[in-house]
Protein backbone atom coordinates (compact mmCIF):
# COMPACT_ATOMS: atom_id res chain seq x y z
CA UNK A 1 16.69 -29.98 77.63
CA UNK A 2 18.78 -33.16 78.64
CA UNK A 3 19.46 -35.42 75.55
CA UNK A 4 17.11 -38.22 76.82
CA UNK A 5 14.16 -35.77 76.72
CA UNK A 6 15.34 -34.92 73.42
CA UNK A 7 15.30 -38.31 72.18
CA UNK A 8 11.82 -39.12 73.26
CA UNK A 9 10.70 -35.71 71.64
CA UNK A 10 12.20 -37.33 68.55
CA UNK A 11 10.09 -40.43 69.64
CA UNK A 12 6.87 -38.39 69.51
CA UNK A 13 7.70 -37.07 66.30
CA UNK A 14 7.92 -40.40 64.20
CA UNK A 15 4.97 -41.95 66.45
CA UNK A 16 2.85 -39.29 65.27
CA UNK A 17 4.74 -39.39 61.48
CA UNK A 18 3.56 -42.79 61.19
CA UNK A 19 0.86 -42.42 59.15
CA UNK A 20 2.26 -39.64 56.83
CA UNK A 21 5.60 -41.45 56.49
CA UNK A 22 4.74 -43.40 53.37
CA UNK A 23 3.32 -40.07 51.37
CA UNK A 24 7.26 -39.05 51.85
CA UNK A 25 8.50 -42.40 50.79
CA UNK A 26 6.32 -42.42 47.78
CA UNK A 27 6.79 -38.80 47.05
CA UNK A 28 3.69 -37.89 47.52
CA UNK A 29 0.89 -34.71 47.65
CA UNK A 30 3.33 -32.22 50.04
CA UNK A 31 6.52 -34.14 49.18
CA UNK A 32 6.07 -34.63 45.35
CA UNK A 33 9.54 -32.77 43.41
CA UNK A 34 7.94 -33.18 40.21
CA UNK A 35 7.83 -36.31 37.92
CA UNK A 36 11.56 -36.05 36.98
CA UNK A 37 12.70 -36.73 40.44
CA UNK A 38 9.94 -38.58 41.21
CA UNK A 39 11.34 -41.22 38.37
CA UNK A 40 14.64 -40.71 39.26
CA UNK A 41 13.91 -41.39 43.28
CA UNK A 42 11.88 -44.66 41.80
CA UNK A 43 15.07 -45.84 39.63
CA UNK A 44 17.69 -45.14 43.09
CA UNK A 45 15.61 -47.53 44.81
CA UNK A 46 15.14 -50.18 42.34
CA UNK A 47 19.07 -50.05 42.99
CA UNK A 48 19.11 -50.36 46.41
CA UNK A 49 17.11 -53.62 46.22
CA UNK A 50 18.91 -54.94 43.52
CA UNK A 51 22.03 -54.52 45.77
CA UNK A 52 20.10 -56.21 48.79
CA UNK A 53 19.52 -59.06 46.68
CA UNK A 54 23.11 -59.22 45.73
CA UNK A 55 24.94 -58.78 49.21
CA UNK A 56 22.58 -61.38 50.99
CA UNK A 57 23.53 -63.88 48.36
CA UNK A 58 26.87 -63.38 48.39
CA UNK A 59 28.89 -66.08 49.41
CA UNK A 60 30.90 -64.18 51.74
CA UNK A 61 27.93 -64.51 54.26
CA UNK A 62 28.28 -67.64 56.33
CA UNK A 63 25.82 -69.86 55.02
CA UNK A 64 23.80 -72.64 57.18
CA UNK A 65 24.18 -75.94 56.34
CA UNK A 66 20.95 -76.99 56.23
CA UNK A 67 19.74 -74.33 54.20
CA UNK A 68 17.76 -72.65 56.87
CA UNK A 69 17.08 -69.08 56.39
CA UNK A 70 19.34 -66.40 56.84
CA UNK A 71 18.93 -64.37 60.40
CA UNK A 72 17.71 -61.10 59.98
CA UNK A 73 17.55 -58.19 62.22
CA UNK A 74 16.31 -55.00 61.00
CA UNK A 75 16.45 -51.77 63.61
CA UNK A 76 13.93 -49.21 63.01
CA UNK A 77 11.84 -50.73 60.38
CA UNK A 78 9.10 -48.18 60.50
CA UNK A 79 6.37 -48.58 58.10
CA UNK A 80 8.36 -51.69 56.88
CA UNK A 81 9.44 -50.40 53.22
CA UNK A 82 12.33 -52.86 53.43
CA UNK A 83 10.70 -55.39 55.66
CA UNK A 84 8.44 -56.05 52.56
CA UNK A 85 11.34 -56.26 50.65
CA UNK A 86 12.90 -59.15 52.76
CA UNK A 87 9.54 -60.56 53.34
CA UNK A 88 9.08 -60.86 50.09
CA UNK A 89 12.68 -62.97 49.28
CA UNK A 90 11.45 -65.54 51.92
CA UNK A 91 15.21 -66.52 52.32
CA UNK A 92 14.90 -64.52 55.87
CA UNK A 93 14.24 -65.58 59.51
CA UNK A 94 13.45 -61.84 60.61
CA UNK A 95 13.59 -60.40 63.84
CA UNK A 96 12.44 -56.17 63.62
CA UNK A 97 12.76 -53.79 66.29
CA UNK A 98 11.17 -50.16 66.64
CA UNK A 99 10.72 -47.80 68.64
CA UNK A 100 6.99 -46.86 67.37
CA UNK A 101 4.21 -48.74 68.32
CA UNK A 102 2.25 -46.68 65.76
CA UNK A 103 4.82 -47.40 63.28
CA UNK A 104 4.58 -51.45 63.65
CA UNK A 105 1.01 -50.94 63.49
CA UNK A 106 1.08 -49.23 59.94
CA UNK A 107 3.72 -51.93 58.97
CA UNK A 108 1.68 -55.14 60.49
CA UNK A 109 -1.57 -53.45 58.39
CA UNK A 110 0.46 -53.32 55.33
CA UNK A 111 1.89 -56.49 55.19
CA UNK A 112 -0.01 -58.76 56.79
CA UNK A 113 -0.21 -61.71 54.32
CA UNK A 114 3.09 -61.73 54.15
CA UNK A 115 3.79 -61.71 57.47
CA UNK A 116 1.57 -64.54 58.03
CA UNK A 117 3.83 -66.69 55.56
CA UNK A 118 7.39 -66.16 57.10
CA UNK A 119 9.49 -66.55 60.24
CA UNK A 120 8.98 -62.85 61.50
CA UNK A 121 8.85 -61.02 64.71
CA UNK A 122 8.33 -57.52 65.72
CA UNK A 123 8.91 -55.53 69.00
CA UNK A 124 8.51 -52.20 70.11
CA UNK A 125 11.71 -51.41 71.42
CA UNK A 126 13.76 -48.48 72.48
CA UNK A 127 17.30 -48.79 70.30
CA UNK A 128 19.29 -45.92 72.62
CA UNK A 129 17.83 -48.02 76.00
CA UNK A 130 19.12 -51.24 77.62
CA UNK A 131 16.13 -52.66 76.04
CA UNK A 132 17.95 -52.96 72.60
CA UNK A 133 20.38 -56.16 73.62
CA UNK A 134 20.10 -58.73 70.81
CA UNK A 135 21.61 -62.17 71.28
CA UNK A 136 24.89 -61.64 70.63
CA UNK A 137 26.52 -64.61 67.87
CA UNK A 138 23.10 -64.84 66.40
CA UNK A 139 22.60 -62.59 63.09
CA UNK A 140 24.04 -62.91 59.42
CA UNK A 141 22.12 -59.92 58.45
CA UNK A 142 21.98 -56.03 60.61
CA UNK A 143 19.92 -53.78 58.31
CA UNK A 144 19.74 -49.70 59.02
CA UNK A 145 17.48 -48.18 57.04
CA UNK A 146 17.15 -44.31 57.55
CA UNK A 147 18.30 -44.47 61.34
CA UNK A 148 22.18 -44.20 61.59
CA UNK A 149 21.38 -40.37 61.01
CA UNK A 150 18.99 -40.26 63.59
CA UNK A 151 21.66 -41.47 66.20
CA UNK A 152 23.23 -38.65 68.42
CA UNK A 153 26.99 -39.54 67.56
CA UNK A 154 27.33 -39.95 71.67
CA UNK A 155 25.39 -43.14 71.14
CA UNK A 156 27.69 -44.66 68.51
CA UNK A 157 29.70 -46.23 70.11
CA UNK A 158 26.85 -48.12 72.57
CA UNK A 159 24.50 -48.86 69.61
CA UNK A 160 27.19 -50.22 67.05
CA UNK A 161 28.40 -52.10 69.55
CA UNK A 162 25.73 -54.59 70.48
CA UNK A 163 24.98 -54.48 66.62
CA UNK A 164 28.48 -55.81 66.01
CA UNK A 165 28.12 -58.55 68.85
CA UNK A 166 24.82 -59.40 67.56
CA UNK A 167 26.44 -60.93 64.23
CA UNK A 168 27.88 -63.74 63.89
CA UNK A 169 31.69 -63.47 62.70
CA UNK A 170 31.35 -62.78 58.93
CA UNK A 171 28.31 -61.42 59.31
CA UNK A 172 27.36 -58.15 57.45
CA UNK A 173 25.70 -54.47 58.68
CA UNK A 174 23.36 -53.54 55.75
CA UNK A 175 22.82 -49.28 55.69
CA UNK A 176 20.52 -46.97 53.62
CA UNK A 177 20.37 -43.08 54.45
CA UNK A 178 19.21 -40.25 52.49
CA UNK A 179 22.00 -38.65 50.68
CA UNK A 180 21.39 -34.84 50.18
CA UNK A 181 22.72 -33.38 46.72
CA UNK A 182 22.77 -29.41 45.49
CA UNK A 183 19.11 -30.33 43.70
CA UNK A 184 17.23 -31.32 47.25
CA UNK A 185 14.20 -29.05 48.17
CA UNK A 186 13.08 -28.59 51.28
CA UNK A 187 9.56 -29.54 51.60
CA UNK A 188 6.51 -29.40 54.11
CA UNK A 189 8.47 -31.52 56.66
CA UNK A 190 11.65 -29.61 57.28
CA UNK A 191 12.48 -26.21 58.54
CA UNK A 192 15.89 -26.65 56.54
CA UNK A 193 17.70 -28.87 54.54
CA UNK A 194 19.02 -31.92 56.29
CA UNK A 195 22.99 -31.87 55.73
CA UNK A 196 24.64 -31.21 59.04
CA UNK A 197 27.82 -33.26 58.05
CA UNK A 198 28.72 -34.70 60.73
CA UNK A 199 32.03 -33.75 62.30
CA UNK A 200 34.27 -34.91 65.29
CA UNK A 201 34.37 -31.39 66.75
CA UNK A 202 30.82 -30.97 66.21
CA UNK A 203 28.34 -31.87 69.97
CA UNK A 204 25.01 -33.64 69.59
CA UNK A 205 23.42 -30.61 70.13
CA UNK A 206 24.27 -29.30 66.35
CA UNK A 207 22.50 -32.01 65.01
CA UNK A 208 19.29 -31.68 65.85
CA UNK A 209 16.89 -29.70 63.42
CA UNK A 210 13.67 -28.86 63.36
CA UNK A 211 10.80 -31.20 61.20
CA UNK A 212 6.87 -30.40 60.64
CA UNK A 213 3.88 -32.70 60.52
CA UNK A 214 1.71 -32.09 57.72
CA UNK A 215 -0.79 -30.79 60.60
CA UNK A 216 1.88 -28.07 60.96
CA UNK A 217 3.23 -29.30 64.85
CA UNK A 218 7.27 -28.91 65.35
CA UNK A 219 9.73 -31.33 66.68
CA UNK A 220 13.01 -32.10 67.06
CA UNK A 221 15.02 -34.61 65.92
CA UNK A 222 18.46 -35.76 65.26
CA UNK A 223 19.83 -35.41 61.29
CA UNK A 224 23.08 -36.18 60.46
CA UNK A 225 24.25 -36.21 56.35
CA UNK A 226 26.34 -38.61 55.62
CA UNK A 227 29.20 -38.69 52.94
CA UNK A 228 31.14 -41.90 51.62
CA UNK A 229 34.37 -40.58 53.70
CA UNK A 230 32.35 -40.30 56.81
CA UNK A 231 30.52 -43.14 56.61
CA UNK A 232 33.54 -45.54 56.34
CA UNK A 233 35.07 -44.00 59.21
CA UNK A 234 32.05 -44.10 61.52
CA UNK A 235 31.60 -47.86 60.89
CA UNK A 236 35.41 -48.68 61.11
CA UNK A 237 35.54 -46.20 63.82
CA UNK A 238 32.84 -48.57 65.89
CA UNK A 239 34.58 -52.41 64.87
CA UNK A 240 33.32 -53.38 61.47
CA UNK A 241 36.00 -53.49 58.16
CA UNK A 242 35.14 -53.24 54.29
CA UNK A 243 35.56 -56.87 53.14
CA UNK A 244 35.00 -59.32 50.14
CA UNK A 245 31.50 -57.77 48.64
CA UNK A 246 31.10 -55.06 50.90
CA UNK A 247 30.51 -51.43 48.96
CA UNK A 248 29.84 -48.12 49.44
CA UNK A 249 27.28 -46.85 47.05
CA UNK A 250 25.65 -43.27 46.34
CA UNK A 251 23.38 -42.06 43.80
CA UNK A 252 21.03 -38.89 43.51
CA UNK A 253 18.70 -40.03 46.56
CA UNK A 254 20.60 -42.26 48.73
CA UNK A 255 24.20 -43.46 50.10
CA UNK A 256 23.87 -47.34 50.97
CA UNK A 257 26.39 -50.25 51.30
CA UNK A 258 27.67 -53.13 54.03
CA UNK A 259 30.24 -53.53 56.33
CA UNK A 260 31.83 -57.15 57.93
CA UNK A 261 31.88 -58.29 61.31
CA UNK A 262 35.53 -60.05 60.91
CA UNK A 263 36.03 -60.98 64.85
């Protein structure tokens, strides 16, 4: 199977996850670990929005001077767990972009109301087609949540690329992926655990795995687990530096943090 048919069986698989994806997120029925890491999941992403809140305010992202709001774009904002998070702050013009059209539909249910009070676009859009071409100059904010590991590491280079051009000089590439630790269980949507480091001598054939629908179907999709070390080298690797503010953060769920656009 060619990588493109791959891609769009991975497609399939998070069209069809759409409206399971939030009993994951929430830790929920199949996917609950028990209360302890239930409350521990809750607490790592109380930090991850506290540490939106304080790298979109810092002053090392070019502020407008007439106090307009900052441009957003998110890529692959599925069920919009983050969109409502930026949504929410109001301080965002927001442009989203996904691949699933069942996915924007669980996100545009959600958060309606809130949609309905901001600047805020979304379109169903393929991110490893022509099709993803943002403006380039035009964003203070990128924002990746759970999708740099879903990228066959072919397609770095091509993806991080327009994301780079699309932000302005200064401008910052905002991350979140699932970071796997000795205590992660395998649950009713994976075959295995999800930690295929990823590795230069490694093809984009090793990273795809196997996931489940609750219903019990099989796909496959791309997985790649991410360490602090790798991390920083894929993003310096594809033309973005660790500057003033910028962090690399992990904590029993999740590794998170920014890079710069300095040219």
């Amino acid at each position: 199977m060619s990588l493109s048919d791959q891609l769009k069986e991975q497609q399939i698989y998070y069209n069809k996850r759409a409206t399971e994806y939030d009993k994951w997120w929430f830790r929920q029925d199949q996917f609950d670990q028990g209360d302890y890491l239930k409350q521990e999941d809750s607490f790592n992403k109380t930090a991850i929005y506290e540490y939106l809140a304080k790298i979109t305010s810092h002053p090392c992202i070019p502020q407008n001077d007439d106090n307009s709001k900052l441009k957003l774009l998110e890529c692959a904002s599925g069920t919009g767990n983050f969109t409502q998070w930026f949504l929410k702050e109001k301080r965002f013009d927001i442009r989203c972009e996904e691949g699933s059209n069942e996915m924007i539909q669980v996100l545009q249910g959600k958060y309606h109301d809130l949609i309905s009070q901001n600047q805020f676009s979304i379109h169903q859009t393929d991110l490893f087609s022509d099709s993803f071409n943002p403006l380039p100059d035009c964003y203070d904010v990128v924002f990746l949540g759970f999708f740099i590991s879903h990228i066959p590491p072919s397609l770095f280079q091509s993806f991080f690329e327009k994301c780079r051009k699309a932000l302005k000089v200064g401008g910052k590439i905002i991350f979140v992926e699932s970071y796997y630790t000795s205590r992660y269980q395998t649950k009713t949507h994976e075959q295995k655990v999800n930690n295929v480091d990823l590795d230069e001598k490694k093809s984009d054939q090793d990273y795809f795995i196997k996931r489940n629908l609750i219903n019990g179907e099989s796909y496959s999709i791309v997985k790649i687990g991410f360490t602090s070390e790798s991390i920083i080298t894929t993003f310096h690797q594809n033309g973005f530096v660790l500057e003033k503010g910028d962090t690399i953060s992990v904590n029993g769920s999740f590794i998170y943090g920014s890079f710069t656009r300095n040219q």
